[in-house]
N, C-alpha and C. Protein backbone atom coordinates (compact mmCIF):
# COMPACT_ATOMS: atom_id res chain seq x y z
N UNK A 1 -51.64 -3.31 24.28
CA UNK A 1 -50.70 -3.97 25.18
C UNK A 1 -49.68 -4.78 24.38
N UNK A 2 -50.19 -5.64 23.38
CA UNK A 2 -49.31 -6.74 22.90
C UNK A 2 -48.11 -5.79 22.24
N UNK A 3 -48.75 -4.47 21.30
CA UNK A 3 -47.51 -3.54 20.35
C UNK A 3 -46.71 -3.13 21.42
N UNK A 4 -46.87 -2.84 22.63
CA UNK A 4 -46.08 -2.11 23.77
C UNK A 4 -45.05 -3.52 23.65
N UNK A 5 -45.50 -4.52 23.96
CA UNK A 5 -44.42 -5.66 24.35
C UNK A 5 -43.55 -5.63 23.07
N UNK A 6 -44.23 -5.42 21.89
CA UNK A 6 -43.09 -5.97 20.70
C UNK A 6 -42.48 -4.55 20.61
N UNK A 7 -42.68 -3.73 20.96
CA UNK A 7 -41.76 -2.41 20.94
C UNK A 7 -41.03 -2.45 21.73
N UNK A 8 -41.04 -2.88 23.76
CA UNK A 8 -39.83 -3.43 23.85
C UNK A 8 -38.93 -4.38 23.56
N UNK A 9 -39.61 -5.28 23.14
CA UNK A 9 -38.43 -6.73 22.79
C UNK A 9 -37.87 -5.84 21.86
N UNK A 10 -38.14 -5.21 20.77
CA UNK A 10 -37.08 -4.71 19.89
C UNK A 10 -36.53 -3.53 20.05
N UNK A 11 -36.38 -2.84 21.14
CA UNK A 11 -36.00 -1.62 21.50
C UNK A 11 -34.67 -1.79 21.60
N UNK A 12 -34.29 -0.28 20.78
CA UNK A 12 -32.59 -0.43 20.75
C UNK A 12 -31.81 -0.07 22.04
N UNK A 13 -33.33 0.43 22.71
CA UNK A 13 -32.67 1.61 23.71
C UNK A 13 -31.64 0.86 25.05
N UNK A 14 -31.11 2.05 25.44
CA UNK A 14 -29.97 0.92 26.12
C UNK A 14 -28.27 0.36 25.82
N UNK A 15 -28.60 0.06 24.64
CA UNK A 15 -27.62 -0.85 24.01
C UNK A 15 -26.33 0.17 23.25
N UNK A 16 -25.18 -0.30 22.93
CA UNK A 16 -23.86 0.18 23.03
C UNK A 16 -23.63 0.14 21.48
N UNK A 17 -22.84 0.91 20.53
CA UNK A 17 -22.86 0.65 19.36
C UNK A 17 -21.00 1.68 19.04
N UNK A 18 -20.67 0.81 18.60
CA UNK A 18 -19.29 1.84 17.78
C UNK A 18 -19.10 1.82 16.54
N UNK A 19 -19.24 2.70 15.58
CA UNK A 19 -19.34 2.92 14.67
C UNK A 19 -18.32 4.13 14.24
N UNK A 20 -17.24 2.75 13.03
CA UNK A 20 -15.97 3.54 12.59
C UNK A 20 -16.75 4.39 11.27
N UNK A 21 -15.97 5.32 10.87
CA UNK A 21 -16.32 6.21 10.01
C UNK A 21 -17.90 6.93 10.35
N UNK A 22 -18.08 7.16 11.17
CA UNK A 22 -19.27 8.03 11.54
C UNK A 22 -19.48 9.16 11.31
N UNK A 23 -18.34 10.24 10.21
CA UNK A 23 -18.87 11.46 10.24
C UNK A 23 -19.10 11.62 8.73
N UNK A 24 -19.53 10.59 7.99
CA UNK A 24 -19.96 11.12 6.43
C UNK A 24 -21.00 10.21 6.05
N UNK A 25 -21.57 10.01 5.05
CA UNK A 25 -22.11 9.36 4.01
C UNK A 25 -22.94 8.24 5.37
N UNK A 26 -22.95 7.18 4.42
CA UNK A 26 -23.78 5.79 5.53
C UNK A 26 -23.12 6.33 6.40
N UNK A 27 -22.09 6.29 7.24
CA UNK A 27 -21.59 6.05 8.43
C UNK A 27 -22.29 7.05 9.02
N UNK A 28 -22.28 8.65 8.94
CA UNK A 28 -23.38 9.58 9.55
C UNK A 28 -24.54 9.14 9.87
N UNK A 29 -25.17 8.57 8.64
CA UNK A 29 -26.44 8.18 8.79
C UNK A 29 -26.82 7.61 9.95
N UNK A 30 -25.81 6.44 9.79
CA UNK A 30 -25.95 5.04 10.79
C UNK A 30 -26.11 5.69 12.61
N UNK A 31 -24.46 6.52 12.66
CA UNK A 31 -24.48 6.86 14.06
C UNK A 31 -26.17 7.86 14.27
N UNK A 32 -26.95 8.75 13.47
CA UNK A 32 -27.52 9.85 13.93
C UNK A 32 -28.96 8.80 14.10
N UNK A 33 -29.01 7.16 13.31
CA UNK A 33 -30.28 6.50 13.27
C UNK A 33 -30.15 5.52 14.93
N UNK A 34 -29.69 5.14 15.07
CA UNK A 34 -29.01 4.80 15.92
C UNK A 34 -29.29 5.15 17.34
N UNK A 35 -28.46 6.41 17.38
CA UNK A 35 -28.46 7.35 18.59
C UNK A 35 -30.38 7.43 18.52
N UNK A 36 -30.59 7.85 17.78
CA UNK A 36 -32.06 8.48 17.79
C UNK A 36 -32.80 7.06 18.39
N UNK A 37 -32.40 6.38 18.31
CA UNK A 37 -33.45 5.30 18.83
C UNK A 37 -32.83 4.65 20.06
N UNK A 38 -32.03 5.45 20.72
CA UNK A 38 -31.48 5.73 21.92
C UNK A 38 -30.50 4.70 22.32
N UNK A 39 -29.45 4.44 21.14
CA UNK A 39 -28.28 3.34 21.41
C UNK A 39 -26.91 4.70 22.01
N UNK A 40 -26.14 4.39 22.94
CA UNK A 40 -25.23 5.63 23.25
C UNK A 40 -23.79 4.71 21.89
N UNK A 41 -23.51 5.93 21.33
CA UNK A 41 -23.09 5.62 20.31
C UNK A 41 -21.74 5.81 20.71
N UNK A 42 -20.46 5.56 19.97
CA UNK A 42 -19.23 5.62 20.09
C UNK A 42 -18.68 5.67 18.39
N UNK A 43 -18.02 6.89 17.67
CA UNK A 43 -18.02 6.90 16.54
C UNK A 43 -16.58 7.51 16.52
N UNK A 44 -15.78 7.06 15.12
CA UNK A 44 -14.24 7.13 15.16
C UNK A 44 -13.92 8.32 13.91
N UNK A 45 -12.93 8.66 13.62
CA UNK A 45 -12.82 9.37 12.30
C UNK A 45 -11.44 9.94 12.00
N UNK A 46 -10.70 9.89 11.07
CA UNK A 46 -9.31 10.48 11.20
C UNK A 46 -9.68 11.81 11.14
N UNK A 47 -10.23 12.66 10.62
CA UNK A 47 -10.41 14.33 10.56
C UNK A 47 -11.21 14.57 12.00
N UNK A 48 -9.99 15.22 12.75
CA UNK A 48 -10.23 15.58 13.78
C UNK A 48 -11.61 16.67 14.16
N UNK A 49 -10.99 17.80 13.49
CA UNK A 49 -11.95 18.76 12.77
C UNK A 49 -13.14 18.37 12.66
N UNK A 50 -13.67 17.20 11.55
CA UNK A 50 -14.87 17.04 10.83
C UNK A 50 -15.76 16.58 12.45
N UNK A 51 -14.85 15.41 13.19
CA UNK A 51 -15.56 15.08 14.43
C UNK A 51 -16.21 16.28 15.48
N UNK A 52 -14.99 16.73 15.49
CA UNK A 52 -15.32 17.56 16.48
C UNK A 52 -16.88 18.35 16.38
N UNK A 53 -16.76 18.96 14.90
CA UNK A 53 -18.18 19.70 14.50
C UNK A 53 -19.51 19.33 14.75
N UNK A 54 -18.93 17.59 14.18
CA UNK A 54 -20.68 17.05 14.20
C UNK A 54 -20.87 16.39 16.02
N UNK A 55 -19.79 16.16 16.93
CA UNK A 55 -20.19 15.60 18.19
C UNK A 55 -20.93 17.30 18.80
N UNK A 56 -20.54 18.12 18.74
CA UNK A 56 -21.42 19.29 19.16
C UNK A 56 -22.54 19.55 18.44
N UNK A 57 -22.58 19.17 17.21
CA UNK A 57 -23.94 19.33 16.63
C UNK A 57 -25.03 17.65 17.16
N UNK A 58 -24.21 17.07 17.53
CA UNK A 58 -25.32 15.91 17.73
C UNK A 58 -25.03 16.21 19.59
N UNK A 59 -24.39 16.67 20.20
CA UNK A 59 -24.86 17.57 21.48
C UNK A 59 -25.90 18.36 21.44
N UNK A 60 -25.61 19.42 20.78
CA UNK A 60 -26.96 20.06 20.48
C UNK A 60 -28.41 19.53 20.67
N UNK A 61 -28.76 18.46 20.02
CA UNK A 61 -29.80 18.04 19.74
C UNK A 61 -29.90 16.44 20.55
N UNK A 62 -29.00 16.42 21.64
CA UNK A 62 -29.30 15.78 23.31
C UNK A 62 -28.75 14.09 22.02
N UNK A 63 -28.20 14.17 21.17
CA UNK A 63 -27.99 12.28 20.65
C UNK A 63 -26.89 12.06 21.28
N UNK A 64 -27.06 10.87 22.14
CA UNK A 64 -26.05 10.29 22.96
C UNK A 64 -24.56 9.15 22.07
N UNK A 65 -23.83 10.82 21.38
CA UNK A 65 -22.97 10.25 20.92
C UNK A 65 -21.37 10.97 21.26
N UNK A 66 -20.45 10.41 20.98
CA UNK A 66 -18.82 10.24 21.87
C UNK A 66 -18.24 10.11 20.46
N UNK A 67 -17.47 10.22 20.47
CA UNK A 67 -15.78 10.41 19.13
C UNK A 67 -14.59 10.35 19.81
N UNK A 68 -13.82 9.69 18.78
CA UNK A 68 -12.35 9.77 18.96
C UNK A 68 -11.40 9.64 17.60
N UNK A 69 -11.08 10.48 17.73
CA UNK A 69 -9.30 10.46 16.20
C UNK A 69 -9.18 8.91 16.36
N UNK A 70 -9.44 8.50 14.86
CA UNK A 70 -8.40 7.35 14.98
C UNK A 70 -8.60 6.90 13.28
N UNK A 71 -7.05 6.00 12.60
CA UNK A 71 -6.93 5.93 11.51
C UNK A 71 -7.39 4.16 11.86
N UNK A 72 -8.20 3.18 10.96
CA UNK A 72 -8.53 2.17 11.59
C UNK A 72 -7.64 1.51 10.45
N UNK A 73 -6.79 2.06 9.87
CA UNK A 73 -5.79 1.44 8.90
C UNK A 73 -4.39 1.15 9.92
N UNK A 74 -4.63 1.45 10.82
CA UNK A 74 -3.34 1.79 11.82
C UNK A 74 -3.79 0.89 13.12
N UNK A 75 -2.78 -0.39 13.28
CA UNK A 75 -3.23 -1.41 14.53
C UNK A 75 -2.78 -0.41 15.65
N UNK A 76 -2.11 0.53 15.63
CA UNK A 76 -2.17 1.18 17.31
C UNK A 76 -3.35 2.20 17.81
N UNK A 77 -3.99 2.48 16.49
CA UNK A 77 -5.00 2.89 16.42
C UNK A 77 -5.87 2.55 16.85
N UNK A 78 -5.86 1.33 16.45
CA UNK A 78 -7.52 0.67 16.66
C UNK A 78 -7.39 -0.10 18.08
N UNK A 79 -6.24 -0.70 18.08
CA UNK A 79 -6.33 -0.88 19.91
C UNK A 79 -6.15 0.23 21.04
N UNK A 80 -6.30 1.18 20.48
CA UNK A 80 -6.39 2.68 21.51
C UNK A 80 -8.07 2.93 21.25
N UNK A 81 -8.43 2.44 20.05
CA UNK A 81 -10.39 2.90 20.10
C UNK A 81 -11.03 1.83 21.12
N UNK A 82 -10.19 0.30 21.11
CA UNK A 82 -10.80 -0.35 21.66
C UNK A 82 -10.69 -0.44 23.22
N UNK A 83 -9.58 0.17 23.76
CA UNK A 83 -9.19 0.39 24.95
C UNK A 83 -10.68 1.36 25.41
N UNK A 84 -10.53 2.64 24.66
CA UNK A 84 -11.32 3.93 24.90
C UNK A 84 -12.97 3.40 24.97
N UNK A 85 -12.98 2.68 23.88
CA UNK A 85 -14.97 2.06 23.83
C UNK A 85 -14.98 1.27 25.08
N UNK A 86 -13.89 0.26 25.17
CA UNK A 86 -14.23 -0.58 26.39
C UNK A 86 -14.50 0.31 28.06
N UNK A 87 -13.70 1.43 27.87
CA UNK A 87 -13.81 2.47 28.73
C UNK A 87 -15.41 3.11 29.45
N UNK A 88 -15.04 3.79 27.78
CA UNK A 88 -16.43 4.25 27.82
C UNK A 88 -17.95 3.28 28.03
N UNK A 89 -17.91 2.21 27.66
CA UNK A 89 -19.31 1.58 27.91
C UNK A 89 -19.20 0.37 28.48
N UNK A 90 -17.91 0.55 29.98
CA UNK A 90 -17.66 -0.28 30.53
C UNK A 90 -17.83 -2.03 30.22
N UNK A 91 -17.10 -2.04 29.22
CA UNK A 91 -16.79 -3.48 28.45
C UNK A 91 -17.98 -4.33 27.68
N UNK A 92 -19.06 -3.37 27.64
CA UNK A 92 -20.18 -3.62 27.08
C UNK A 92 -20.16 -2.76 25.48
N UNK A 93 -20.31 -4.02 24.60
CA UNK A 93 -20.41 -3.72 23.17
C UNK A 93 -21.38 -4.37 22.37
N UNK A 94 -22.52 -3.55 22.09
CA UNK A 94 -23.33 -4.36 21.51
C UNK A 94 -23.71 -4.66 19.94
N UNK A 95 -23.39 -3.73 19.44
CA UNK A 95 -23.27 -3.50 17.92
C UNK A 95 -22.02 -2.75 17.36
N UNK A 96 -21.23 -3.55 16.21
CA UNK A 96 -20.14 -2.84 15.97
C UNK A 96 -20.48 -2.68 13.75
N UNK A 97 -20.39 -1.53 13.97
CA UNK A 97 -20.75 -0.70 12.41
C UNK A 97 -19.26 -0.92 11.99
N UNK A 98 -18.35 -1.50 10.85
CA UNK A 98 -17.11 -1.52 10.53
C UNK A 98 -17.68 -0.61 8.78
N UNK A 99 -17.42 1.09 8.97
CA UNK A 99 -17.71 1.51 8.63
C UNK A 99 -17.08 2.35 7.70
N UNK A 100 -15.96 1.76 6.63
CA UNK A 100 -14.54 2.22 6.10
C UNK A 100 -14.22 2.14 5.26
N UNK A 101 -13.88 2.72 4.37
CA UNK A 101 -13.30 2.80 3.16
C UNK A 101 -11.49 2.13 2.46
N UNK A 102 -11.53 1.55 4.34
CA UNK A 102 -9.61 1.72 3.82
C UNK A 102 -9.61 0.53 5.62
N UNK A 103 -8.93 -0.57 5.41
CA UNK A 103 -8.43 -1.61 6.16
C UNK A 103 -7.08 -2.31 5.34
């Protein structure tokens, strides 16, 4: 009984996460650890292409994750991700991954 309780108090499940650079290196990691422990993810990437591949491959395999093009070096950018996340997880943000090589 008591491990059931401390497995929910720390359960990710539920909870909202956006995570820039999500389709390589840590940032992959992060969104696929994440999702798996059932956070609905929101992940950014300038290679349209590279996104596109891995949001159908993490379809595939039911991880509750979302993408969008965006350069986070670029302020019209990043207030169009934040418009879109606020969208998507109706103004609920619970973890933000700043996940980038370039600001």
């Amino acid at each position: 009984m008591e491990n059931r309780r401390k497995e929910e108090r720390w359960s990710l499940k539920g909870n909202t996460a956006l995570v820039t650079g999500g389709t390589k290196g840590i940032g992959r990691g992060i969104v696929e650890e994440l999702a798996g422990f059932g956070v609905r993810v929101h992940t950014c990437a300038r290679n349209e292409q590279d996104l596109n591949s891995l949001l159908d491959q993490w379809r595939k395999i039911n991880l509750p994750v979302t993408g969008s093009v965006c350069d986070v070096s670029s302020r019209a950018d990043r207030e169009k991700l934040m418009e879109e996340v606020s969208s998507i997880f109706d103004g609920k943000l619970n973890i933000l991954i700043c996940q980038t090589n370039k600001l």
